[in-house]
C-alpha atoms as a PDB file:
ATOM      1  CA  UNK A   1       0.000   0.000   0.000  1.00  0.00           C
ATOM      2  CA  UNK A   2       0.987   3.853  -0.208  1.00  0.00           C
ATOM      3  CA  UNK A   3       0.432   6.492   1.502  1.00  0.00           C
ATOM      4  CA  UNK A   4      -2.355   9.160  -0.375  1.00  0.00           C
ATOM      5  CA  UNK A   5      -0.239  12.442   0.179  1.00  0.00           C
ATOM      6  CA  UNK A   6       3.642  11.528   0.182  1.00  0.00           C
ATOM      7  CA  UNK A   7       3.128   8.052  -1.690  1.00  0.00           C
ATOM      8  CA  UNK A   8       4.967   6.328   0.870  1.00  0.00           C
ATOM      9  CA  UNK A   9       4.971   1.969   0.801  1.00  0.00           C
ATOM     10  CA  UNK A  10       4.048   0.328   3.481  1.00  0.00           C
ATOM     11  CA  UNK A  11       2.823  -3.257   3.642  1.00  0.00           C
ATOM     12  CA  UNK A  12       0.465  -4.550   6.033  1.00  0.00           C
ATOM     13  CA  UNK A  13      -1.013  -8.054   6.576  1.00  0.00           C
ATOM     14  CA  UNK A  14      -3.857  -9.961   3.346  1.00  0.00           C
ATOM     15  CA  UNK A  15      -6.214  -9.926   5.717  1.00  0.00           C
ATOM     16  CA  UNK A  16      -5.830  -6.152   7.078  1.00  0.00           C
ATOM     17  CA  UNK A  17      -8.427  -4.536   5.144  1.00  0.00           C
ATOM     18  CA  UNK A  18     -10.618  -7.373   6.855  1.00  0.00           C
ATOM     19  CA  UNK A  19      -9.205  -6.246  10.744  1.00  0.00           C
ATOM     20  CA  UNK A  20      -8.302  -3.024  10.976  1.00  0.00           C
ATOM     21  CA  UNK A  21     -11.204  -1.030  12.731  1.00  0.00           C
ATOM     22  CA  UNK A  22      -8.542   2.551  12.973  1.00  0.00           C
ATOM     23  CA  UNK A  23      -8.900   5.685  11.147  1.00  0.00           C
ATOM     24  CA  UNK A  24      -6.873   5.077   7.630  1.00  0.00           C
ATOM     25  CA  UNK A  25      -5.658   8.857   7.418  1.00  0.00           C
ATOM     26  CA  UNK A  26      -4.206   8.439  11.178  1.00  0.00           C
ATOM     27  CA  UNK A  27      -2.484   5.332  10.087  1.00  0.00           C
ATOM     28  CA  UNK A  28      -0.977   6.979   7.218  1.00  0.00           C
ATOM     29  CA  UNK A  29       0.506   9.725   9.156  1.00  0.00           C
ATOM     30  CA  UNK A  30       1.962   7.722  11.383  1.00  0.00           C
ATOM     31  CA  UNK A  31       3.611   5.784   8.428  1.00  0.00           C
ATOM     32  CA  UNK A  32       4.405   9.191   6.623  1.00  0.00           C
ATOM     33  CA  UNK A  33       6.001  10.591   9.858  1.00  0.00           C
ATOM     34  CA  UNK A  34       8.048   7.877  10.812  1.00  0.00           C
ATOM     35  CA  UNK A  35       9.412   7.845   7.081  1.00  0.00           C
ATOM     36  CA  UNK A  36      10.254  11.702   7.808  1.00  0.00           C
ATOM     37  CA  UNK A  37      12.203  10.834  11.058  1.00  0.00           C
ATOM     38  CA  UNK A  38      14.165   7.958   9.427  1.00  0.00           C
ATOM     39  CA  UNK A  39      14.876  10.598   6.873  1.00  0.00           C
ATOM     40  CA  UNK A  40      16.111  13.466   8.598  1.00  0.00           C
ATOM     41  CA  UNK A  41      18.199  10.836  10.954  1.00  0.00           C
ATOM     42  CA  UNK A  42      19.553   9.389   7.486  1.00  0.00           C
ATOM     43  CA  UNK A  43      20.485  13.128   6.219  1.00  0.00           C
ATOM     44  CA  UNK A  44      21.947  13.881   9.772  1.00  0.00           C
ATOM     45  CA  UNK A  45      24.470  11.396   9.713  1.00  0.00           C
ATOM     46  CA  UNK A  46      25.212  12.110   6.583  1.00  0.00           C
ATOM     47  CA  UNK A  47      25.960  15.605   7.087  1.00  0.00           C
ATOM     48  CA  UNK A  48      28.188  14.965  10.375  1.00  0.00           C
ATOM     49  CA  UNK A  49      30.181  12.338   7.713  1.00  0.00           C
ATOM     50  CA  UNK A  50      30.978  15.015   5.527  1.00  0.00           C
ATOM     51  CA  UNK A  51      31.722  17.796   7.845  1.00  0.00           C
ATOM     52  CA  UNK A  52      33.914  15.243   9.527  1.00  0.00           C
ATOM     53  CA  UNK A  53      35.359  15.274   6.013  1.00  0.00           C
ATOM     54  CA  UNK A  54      35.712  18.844   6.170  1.00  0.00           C
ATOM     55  CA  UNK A  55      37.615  19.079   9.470  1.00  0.00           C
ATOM     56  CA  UNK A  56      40.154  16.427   8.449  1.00  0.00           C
ATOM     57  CA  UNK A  57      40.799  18.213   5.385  1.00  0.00           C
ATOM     58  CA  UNK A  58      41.331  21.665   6.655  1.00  0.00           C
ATOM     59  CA  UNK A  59      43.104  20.637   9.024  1.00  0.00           C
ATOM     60  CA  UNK A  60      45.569  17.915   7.433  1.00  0.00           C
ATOM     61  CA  UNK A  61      45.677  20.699   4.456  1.00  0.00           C
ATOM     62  CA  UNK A  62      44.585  18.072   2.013  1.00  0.00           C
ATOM     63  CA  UNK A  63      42.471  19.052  -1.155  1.00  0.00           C
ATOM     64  CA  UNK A  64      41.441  15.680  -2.101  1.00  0.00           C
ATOM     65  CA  UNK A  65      39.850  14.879   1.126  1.00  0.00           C
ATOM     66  CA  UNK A  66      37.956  18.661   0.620  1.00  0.00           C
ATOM     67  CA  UNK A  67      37.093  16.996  -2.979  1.00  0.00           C
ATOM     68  CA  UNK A  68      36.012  13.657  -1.484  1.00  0.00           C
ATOM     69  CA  UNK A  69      34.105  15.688   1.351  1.00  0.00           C
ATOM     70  CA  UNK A  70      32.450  18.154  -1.317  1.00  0.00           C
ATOM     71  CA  UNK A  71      31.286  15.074  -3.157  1.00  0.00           C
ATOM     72  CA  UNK A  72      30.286  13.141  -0.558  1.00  0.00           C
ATOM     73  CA  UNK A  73      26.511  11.951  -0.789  1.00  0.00           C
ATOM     74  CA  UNK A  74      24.033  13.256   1.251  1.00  0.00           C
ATOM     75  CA  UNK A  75      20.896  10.836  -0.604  1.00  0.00           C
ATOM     76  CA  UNK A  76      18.694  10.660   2.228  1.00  0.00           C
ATOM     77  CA  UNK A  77      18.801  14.780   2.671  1.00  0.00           C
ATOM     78  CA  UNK A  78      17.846  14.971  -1.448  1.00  0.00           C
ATOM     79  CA  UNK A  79      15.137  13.110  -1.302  1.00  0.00           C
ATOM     80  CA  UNK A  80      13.634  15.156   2.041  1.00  0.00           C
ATOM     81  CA  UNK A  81      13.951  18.265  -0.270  1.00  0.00           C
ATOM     82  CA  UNK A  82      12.092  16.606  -2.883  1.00  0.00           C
ATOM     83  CA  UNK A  83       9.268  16.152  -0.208  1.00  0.00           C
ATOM     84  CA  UNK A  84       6.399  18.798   0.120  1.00  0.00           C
ATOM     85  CA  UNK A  85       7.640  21.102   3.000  1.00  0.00           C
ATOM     86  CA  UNK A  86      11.263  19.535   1.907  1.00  0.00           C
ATOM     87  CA  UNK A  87      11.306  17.571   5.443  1.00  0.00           C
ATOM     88  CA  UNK A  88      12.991  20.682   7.030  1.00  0.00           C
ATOM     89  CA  UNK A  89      13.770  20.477  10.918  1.00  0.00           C
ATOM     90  CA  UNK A  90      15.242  23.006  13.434  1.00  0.00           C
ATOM     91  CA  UNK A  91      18.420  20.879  13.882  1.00  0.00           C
ATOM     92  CA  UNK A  92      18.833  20.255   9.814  1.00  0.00           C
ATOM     93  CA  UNK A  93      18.872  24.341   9.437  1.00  0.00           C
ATOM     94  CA  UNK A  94      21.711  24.623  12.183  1.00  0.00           C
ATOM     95  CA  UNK A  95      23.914  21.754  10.959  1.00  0.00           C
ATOM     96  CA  UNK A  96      23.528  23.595   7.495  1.00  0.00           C
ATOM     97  CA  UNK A  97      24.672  27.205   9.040  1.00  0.00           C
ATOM     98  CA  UNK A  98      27.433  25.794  10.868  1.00  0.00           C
ATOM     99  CA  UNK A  99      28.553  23.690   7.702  1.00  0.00           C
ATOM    100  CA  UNK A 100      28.263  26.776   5.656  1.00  0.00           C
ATOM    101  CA  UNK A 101      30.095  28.776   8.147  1.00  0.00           C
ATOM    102  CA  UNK A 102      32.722  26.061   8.371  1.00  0.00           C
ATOM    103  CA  UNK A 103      33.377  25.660   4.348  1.00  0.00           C
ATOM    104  CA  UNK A 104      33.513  29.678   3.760  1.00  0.00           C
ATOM    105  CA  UNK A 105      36.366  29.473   6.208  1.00  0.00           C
ATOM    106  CA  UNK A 106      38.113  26.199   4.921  1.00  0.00           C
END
């Protein structure tokens, strides 16, 4: 099954059309929200990775590690941009700043 507003699978049981009594739309919120989380906890690490990337390069004075960090993929935090709202969080915007802050200075 999918979700009806972010089109997110989630599989359930045959019989579950049969025994579930809940409210669908609650359901799929709670699918569609847990998605989110593992999303934003995906693009987290992902973003500590690279800035760890960053701080080894700046400070061993290496440009291919600040290549390999620059490159580095952050998947997980594409595909929450592609999602309506872009699956923005208070502690996504600061590790942003301070990795913005970091690289101007690097």
């Amino acid at each position: 099954m999918k979700t009806s507003i972010l089109k997110t699978s989630y599989y359930v049981k045959p019989d579950f059309p049969q025994v579930f009594t809940g409210s669908m739309m609650k359901l799929e919120k709670k699918v569609e929200a847990e998605y989110m989380d593992k999303l934003r906890n995906a693009c987290n690490r992902e973003k500590i990775a690279q800035s760890n990337l960053f701080l080894k390069a700046k400070y061993s004075g290496s440009s291919q590690l600040k290549r390999r960090a620059a490159e580095y993929s952050t998947a997980s935090c594409k595909l929450l941009e592609e999602l309506p709202g872009g699956g923005r969080g208070e502690m996504m915007d600061r590790i942003e700043k301070q990795f913005r802050d970091f690289y101007q200075t690097a």
